[in-house]
N, C-alpha and C. Protein backbone atom coordinates (compact mmCIF):
# COMPACT_ATOMS: atom_id res chain seq x y z
N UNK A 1 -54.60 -16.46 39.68
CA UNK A 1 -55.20 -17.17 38.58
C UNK A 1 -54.73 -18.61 38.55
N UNK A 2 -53.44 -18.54 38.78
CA UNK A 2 -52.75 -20.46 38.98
C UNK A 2 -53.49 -21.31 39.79
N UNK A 3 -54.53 -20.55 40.94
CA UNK A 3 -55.63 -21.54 41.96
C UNK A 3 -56.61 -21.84 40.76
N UNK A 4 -57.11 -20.98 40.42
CA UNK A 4 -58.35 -21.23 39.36
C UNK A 4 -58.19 -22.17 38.63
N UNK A 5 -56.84 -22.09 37.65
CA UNK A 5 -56.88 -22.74 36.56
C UNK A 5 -56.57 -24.26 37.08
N UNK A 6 -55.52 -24.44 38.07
CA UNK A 6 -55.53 -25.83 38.44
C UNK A 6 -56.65 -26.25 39.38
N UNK A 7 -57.24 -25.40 39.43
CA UNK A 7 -58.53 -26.26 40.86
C UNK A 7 -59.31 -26.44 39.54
N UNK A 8 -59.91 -25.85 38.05
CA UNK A 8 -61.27 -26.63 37.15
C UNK A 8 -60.29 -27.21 36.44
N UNK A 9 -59.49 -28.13 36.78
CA UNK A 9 -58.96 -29.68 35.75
C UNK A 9 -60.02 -29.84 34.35
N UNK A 10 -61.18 -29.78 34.90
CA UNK A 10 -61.81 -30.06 33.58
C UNK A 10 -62.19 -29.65 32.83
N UNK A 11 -62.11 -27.96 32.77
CA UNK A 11 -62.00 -26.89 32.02
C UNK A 11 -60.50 -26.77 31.23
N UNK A 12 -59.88 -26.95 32.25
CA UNK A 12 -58.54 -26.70 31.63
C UNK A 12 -57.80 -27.06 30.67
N UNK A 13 -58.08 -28.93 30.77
CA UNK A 13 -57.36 -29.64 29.62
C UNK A 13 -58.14 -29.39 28.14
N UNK A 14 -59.27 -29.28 28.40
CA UNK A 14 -59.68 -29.37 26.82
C UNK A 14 -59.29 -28.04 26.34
N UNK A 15 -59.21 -26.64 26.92
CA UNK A 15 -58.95 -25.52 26.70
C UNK A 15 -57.30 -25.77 25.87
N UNK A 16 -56.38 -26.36 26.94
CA UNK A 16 -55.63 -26.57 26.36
C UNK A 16 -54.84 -27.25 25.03
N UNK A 17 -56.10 -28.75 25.45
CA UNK A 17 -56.07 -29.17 23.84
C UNK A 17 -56.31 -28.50 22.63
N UNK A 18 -57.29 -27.50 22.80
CA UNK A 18 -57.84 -26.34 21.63
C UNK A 18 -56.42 -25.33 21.40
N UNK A 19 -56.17 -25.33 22.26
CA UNK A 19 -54.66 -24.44 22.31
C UNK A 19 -53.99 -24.98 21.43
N UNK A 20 -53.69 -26.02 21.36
CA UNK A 20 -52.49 -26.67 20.71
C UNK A 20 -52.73 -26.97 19.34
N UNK A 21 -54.37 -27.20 19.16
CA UNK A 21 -55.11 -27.55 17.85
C UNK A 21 -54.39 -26.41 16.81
N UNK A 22 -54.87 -25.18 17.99
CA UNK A 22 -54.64 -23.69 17.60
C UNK A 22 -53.28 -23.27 16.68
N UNK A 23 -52.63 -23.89 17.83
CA UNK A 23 -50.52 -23.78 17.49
C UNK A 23 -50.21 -24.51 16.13
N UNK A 24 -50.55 -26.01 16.20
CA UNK A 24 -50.43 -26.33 14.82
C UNK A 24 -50.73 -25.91 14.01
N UNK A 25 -52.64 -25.40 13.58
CA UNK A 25 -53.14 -25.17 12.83
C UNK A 25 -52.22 -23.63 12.46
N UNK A 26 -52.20 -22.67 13.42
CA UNK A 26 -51.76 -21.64 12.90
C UNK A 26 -49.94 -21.45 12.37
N UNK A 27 -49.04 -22.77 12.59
CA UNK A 27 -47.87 -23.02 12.13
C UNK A 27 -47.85 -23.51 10.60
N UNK A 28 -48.49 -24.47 10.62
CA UNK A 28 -48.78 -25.14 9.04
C UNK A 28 -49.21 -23.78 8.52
N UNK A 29 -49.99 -22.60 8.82
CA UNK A 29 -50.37 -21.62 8.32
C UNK A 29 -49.47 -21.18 7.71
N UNK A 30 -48.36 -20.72 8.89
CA UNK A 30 -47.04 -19.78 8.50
C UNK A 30 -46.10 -20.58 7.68
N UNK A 31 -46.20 -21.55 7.23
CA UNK A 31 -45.64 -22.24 6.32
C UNK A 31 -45.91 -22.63 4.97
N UNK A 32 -46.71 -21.92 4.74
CA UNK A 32 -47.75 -21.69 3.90
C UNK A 32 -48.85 -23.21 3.46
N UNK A 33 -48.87 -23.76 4.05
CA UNK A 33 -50.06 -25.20 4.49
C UNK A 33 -51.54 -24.54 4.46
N UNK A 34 -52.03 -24.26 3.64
CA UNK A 34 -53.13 -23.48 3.31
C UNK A 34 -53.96 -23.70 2.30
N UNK A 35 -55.06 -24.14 2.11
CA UNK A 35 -56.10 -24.64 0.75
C UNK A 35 -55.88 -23.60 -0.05
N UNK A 36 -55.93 -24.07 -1.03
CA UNK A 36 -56.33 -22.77 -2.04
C UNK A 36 -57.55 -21.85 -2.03
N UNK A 37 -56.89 -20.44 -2.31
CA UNK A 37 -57.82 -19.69 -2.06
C UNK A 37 -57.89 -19.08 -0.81
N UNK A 38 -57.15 -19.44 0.37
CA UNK A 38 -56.95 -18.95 1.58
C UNK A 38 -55.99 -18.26 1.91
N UNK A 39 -56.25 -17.06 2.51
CA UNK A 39 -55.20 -15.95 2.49
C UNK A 39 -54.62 -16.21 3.85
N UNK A 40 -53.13 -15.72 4.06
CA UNK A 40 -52.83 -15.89 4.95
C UNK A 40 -52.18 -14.57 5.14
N UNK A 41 -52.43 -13.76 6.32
CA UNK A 41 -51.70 -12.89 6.82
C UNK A 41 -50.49 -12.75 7.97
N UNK A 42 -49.00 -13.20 7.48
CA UNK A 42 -48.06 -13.28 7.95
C UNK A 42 -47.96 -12.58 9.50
N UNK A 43 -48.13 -11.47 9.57
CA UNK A 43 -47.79 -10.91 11.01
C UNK A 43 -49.04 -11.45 11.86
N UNK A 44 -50.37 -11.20 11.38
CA UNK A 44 -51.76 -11.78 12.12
C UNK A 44 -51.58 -12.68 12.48
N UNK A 45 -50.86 -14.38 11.56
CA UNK A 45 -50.72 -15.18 12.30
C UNK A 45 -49.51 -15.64 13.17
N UNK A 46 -48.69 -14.83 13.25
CA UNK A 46 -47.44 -14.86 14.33
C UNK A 46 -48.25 -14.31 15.74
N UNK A 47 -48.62 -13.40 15.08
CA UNK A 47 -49.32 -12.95 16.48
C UNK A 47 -50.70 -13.83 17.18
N UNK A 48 -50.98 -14.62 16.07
CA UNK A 48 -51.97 -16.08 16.95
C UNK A 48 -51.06 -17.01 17.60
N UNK A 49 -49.67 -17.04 16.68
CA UNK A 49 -48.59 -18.22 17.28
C UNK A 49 -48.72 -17.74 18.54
N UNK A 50 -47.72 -16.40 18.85
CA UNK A 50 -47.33 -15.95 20.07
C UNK A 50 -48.39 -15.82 21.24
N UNK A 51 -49.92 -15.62 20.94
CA UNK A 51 -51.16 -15.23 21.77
C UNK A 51 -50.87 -17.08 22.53
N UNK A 52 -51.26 -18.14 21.47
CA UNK A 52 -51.48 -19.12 21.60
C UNK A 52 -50.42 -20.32 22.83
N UNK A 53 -49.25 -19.62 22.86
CA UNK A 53 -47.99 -20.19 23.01
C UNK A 53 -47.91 -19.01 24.53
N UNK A 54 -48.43 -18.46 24.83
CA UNK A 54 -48.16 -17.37 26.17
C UNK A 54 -49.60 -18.32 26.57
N UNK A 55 -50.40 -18.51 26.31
CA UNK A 55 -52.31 -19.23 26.90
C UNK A 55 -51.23 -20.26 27.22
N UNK A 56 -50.93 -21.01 26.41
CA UNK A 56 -50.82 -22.68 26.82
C UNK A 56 -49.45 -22.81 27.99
N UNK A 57 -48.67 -21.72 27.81
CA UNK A 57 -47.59 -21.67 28.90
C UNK A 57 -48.65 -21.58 30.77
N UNK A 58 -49.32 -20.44 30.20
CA UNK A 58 -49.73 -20.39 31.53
C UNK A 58 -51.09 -21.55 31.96
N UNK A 59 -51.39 -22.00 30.89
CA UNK A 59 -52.62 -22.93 31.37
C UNK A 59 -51.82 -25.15 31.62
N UNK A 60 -50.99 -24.94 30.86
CA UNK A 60 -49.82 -26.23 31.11
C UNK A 60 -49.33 -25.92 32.70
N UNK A 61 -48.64 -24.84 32.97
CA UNK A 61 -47.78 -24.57 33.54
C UNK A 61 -47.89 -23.46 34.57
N UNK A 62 -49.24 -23.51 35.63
CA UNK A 62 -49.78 -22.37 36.38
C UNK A 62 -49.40 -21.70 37.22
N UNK A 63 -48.64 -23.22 38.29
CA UNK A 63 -47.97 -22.79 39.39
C UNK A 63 -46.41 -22.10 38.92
N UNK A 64 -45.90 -22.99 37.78
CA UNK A 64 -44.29 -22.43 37.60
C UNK A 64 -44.61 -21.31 36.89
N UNK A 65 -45.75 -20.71 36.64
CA UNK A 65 -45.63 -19.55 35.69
C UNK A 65 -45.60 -18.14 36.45
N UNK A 66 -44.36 -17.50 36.35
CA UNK A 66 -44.50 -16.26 37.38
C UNK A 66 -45.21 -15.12 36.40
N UNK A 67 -46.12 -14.69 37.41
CA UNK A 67 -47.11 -13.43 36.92
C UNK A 67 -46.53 -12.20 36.49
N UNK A 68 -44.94 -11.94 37.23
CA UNK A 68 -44.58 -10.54 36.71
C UNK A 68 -44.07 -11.12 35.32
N UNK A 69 -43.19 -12.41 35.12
CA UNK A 69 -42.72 -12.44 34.11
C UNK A 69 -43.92 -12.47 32.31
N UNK A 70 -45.11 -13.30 33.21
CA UNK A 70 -46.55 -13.19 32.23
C UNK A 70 -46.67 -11.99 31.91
N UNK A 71 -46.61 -10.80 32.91
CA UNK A 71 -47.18 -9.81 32.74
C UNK A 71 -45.94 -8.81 31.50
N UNK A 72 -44.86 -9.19 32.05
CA UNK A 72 -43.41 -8.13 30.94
C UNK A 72 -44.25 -8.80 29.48
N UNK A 73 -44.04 -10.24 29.39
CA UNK A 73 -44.51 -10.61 28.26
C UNK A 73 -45.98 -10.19 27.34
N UNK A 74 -46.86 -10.09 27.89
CA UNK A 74 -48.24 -9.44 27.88
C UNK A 74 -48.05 -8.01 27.70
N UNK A 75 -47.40 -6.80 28.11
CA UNK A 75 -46.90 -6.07 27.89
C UNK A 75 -45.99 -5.55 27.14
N UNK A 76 -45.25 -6.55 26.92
CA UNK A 76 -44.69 -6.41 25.35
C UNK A 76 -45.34 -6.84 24.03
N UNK A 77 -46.43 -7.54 24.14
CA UNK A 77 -46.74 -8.14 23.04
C UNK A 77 -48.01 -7.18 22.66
N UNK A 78 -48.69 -6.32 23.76
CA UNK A 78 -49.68 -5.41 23.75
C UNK A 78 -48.78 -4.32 22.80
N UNK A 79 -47.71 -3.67 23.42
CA UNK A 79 -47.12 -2.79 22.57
C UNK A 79 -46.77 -3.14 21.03
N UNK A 80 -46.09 -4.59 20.95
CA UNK A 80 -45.72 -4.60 19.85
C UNK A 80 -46.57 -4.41 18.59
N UNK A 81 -48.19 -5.37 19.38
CA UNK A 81 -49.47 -5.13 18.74
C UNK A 81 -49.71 -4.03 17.89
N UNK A 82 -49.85 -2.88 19.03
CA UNK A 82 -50.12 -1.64 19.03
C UNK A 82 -49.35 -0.78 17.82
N UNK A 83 -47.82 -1.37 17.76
CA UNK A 83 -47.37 -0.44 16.63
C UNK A 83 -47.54 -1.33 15.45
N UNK A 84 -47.53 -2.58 15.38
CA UNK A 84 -48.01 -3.04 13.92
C UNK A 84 -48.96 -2.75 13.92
N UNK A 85 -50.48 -2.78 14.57
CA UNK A 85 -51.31 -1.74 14.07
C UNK A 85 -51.47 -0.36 13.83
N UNK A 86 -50.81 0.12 14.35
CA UNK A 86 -50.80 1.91 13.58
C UNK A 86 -49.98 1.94 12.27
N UNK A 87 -48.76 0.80 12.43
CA UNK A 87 -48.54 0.68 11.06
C UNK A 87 -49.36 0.71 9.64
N UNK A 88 -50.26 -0.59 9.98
CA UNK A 88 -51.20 -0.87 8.91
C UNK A 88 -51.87 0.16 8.66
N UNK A 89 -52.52 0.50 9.71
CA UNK A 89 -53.27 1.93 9.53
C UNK A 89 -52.92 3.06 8.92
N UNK A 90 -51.57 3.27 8.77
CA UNK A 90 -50.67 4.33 7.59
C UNK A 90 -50.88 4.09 6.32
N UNK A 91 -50.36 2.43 6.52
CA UNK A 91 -50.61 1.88 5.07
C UNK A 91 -51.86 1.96 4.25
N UNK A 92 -52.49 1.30 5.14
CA UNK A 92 -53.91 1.50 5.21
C UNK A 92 -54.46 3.32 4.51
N UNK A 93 -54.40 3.81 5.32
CA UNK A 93 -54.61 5.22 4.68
C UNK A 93 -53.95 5.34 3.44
N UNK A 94 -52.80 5.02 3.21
CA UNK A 94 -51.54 5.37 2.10
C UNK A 94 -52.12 4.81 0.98
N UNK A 95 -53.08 3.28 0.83
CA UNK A 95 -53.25 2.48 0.20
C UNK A 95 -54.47 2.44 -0.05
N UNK A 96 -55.12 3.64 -0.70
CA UNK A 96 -57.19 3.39 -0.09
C UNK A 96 -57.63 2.20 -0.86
N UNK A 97 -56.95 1.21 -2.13
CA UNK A 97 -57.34 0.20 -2.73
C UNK A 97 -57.34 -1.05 -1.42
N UNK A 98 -56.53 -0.97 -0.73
CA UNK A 98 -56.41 -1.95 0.70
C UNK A 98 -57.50 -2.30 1.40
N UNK A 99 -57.83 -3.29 1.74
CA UNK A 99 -58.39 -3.98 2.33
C UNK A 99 -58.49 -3.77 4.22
N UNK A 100 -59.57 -3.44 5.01
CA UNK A 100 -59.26 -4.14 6.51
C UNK A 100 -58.65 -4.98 6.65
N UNK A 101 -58.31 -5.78 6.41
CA UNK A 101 -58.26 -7.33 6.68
C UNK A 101 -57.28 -7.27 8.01
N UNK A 102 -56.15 -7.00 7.94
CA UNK A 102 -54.44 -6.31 8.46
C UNK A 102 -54.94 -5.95 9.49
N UNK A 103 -55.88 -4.70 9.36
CA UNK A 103 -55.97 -3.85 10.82
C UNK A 103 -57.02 -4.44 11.48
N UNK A 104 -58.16 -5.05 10.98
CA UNK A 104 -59.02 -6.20 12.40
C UNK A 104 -58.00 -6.91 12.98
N UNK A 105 -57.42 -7.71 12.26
CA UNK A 105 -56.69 -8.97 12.80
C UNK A 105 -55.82 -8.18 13.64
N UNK A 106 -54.57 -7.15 13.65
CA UNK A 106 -53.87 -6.66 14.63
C UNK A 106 -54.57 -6.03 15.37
N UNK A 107 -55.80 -5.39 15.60
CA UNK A 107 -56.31 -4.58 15.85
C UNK A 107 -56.91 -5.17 17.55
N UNK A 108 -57.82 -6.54 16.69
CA UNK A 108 -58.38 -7.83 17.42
C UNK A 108 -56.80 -8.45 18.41
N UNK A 109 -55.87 -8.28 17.93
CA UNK A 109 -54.96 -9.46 18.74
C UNK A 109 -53.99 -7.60 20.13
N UNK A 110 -54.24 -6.68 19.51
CA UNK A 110 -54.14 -5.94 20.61
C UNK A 110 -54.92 -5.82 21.36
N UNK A 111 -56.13 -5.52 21.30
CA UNK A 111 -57.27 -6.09 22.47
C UNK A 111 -57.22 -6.84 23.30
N UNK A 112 -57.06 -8.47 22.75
CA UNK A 112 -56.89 -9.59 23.21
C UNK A 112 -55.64 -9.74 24.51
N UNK A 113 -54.53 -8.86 23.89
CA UNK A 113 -53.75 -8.74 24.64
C UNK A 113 -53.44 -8.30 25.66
N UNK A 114 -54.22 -6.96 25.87
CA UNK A 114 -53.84 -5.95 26.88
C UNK A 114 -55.53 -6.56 27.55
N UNK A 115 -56.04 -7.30 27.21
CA UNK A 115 -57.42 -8.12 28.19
C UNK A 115 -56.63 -9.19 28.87
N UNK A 116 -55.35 -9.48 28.48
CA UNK A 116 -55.07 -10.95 29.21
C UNK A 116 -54.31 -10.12 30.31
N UNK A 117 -53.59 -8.92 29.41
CA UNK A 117 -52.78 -8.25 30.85
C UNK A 117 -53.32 -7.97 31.66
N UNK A 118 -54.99 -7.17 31.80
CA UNK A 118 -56.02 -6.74 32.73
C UNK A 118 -56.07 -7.66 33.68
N UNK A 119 -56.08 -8.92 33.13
CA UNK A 119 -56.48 -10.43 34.19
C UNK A 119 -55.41 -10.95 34.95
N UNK A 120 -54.05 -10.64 34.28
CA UNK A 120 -53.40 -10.77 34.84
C UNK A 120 -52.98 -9.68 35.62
N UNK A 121 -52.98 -8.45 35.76
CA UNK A 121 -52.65 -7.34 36.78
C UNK A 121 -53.56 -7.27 37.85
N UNK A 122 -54.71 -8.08 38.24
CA UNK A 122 -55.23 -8.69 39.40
C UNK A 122 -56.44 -7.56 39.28
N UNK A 123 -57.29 -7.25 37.94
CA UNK A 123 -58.36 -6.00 37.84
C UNK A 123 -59.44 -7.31 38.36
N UNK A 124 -60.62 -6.81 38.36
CA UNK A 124 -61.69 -8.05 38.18
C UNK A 124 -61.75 -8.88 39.54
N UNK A 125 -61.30 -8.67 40.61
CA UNK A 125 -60.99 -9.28 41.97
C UNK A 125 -62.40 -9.38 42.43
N UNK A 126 -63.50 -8.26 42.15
CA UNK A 126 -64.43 -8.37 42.84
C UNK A 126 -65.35 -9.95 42.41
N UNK A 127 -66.69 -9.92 43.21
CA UNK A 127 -67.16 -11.11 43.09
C UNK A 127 -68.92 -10.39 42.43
N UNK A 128 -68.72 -9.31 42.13
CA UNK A 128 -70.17 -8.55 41.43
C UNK A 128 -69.66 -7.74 40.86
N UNK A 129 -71.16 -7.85 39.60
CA UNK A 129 -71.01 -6.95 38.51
C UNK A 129 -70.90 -5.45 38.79
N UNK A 130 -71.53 -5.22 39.46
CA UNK A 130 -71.77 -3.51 39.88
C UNK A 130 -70.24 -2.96 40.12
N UNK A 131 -69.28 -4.15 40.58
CA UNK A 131 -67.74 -3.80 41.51
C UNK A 131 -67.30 -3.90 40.29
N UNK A 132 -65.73 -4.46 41.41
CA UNK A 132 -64.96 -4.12 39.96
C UNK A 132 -64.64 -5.47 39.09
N UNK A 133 -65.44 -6.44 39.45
CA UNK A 133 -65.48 -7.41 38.36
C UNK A 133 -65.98 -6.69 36.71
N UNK A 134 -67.11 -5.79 36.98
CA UNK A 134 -67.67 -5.46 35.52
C UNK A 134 -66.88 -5.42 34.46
N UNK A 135 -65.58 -4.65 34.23
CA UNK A 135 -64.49 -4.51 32.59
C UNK A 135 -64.14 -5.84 32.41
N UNK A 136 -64.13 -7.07 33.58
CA UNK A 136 -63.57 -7.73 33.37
C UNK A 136 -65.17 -9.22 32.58
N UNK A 137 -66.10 -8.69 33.40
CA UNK A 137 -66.70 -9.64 32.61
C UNK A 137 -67.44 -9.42 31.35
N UNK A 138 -67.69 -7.74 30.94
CA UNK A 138 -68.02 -6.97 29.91
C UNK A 138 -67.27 -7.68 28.53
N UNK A 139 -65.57 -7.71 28.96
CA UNK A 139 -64.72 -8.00 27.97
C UNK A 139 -64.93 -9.79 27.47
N UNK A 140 -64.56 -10.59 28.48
CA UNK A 140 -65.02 -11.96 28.50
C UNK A 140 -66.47 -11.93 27.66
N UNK A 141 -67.89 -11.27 28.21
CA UNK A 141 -68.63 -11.30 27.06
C UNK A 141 -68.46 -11.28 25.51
N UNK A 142 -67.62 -9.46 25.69
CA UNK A 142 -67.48 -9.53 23.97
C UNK A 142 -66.48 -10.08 23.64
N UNK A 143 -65.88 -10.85 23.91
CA UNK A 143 -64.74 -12.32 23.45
C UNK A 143 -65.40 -13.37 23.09
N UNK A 144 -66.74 -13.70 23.99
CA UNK A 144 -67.31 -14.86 23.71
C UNK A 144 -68.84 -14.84 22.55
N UNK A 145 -68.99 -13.26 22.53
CA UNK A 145 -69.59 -12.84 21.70
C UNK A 145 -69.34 -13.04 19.44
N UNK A 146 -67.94 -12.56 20.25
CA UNK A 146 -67.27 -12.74 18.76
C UNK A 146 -67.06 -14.01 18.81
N UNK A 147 -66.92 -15.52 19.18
CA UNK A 147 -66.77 -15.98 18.94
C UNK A 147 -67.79 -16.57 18.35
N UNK A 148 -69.26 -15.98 18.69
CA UNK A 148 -70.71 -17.21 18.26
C UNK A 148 -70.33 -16.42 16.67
N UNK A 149 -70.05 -15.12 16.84
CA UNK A 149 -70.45 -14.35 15.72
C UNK A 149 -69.39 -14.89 14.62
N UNK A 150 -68.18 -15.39 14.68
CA UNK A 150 -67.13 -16.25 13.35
C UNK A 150 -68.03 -17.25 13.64
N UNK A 151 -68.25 -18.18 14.47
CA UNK A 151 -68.68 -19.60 14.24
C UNK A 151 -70.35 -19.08 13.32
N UNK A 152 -70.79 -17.94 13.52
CA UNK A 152 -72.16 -18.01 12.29
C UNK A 152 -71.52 -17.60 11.25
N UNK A 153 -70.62 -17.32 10.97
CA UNK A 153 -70.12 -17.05 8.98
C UNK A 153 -69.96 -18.52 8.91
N UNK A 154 -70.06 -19.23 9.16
CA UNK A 154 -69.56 -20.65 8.68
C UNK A 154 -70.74 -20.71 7.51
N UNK A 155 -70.47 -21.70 6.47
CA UNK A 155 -71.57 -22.09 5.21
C UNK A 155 -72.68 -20.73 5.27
N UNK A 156 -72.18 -19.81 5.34
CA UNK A 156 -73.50 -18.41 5.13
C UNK A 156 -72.83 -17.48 3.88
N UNK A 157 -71.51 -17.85 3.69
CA UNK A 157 -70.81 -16.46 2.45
C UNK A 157 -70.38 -15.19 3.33
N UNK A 158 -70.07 -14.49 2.23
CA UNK A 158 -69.98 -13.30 3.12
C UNK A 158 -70.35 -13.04 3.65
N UNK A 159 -70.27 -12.22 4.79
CA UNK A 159 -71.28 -10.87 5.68
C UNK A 159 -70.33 -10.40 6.44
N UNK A 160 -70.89 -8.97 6.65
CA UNK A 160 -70.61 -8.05 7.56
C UNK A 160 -69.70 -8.42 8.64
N UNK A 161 -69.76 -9.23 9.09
CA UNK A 161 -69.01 -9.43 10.31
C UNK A 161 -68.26 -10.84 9.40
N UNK A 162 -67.05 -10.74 9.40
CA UNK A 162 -66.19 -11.79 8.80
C UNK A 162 -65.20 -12.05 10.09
N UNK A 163 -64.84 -13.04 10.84
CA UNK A 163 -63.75 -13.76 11.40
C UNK A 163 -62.53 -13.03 11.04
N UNK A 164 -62.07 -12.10 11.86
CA UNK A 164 -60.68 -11.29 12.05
C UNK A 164 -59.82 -11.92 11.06
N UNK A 165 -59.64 -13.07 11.13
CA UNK A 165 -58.06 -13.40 9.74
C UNK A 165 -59.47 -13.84 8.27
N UNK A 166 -59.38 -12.77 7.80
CA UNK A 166 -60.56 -13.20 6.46
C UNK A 166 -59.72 -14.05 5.38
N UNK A 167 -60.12 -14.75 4.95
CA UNK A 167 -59.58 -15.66 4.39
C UNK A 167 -60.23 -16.18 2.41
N UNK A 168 -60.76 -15.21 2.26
CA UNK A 168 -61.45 -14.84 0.74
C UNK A 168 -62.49 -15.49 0.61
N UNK A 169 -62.95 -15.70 -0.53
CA UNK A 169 -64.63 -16.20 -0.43
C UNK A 169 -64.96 -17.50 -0.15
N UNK A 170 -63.82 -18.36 0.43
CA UNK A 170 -64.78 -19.63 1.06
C UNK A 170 -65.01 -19.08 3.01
N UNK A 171 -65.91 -19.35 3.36
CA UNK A 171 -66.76 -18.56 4.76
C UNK A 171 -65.52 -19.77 5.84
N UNK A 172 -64.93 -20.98 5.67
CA UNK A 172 -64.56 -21.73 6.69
C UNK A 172 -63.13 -21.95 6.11
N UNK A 173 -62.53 -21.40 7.10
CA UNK A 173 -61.30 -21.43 6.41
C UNK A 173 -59.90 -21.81 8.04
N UNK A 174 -58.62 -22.18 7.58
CA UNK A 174 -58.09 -22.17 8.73
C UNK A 174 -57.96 -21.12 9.71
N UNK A 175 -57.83 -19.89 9.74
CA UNK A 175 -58.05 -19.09 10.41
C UNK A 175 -59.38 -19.12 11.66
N UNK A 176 -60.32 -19.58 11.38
CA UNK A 176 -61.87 -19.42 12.10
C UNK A 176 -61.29 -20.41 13.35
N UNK A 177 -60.64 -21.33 13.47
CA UNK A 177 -60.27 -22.41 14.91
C UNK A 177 -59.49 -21.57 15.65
N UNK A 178 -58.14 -21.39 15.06
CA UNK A 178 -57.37 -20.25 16.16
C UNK A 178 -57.83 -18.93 16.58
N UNK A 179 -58.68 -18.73 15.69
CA UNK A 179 -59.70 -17.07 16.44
C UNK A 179 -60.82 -17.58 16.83
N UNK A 180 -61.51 -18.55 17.06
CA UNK A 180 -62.51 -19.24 18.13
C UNK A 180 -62.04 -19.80 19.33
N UNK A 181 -60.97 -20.28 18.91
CA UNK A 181 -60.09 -20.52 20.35
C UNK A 181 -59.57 -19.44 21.31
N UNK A 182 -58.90 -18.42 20.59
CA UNK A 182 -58.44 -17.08 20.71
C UNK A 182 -59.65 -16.62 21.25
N UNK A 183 -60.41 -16.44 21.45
CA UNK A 183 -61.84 -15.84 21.94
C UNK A 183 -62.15 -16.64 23.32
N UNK A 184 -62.24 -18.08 23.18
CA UNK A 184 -62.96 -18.60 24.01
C UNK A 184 -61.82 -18.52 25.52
N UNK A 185 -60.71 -18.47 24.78
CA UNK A 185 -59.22 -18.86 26.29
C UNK A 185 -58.77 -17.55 26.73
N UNK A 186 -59.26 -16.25 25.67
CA UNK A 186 -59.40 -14.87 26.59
C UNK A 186 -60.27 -14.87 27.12
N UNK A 187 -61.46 -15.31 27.02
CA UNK A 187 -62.94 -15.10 28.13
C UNK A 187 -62.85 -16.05 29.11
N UNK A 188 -61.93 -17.30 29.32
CA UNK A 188 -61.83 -18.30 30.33
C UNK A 188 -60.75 -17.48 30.86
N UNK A 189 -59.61 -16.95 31.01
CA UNK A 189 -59.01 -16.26 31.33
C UNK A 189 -59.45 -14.76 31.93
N UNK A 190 -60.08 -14.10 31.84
CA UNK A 190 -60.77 -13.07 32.23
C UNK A 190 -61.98 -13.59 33.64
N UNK A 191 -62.45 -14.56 32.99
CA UNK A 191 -63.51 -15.01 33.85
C UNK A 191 -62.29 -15.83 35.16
N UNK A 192 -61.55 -16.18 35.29
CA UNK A 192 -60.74 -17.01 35.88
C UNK A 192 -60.06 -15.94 36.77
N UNK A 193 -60.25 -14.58 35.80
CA UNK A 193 -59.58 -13.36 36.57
C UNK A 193 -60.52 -12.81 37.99
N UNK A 194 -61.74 -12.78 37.71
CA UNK A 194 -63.12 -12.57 38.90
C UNK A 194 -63.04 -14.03 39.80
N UNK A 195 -63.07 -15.18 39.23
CA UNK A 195 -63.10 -16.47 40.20
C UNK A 195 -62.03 -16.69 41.39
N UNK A 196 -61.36 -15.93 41.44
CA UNK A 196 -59.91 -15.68 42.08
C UNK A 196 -59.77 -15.09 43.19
């Protein structure tokens, strides 16, 4: 993946700039730097910090970035995912007045995770859909899928499909940049995983 990402220079930097947009935006979050009226979910957005901050390591830093060590990390952060979401999901059950909100957002950032590990454990090698590129560009779709689908809640109100960190009844809120970004640098990443 370190050929890919340093051979499209011009994919890369703006990806990265969005990265970083990402890091701030979702730090001022955890600090509570937030309009009124905007909810912030503490573990959801650690887990955008940490998603955001593992992307920009390996997209800054391609060649010095070793893949097994990407991969322990990606692997730990899939697990850790994994049990704060079954957590919520207790709660969740325990709590029927509760809200989704908790379990998309962990739910969404375990996905995300164990898709970056896929790309990084060298799946997706082939160069056709029929091979074994398909999980890998299936997923990149529905990454880039969800992303048209937050960028249409913008000025529409509610609906059905709300942007993983929901953020109460204003539709554009800080959350929607770091999970549009989060979308677009797992599907450049996946896709970067087949180009390889």
């Amino acid at each position: 993946m370190a050929e890919f990402v340093e051979h499209y220079a011009l994919v890369r930097w703006p990806v990265v700039a969005a990265f970083v947009l990402a890091t701030i935006i979702v730090a001022r979050r955890l600090t509570g730097r937030v309009a009124p009226g905007h909810r912030v979910d503490a573990a959801a957005d650690s887990a955008h910090l940490l998603m955001c901050l593992v992307m920009l390591a390996m997209l800054i830093f391609p060649a010095a970035t070793h893949p097994l060590a990407v991969r322990g990390v990606l692997t730990a952060l899939t697990v850790a995912f994994a049990i704060l979401l079954a957590e919520r999901v207790v709660v969740l059950r325990a709590q029927a007045a509760a809200g989704p909100d908790g379990v998309l957002a962990l739910g969404y950032h375990t996905v995300a995770a164990a898709a970056m590990l896929y790309a990084m454990a060298g799946h997706g090698g082939g160069h056709t859909v029929s091979g074994p590129a398909w999980p890998a560009l299936a997923l990149a779709a529905l990454f880039a899928l969800d992303a048209l689908l937050a960028l249409g809640t913008v000025g529409h109100g509610p609906r059905p499909h709300r942007f993983v960190h929901p953020a109460g009844a204003h539709p554009l809120s800080s959350a929607l940049i770091p999970h549009v970004v989060m979308d677009i640098g797992t599907a450049f990443m996946l896709i970067a995983a087949i180009g390889r």
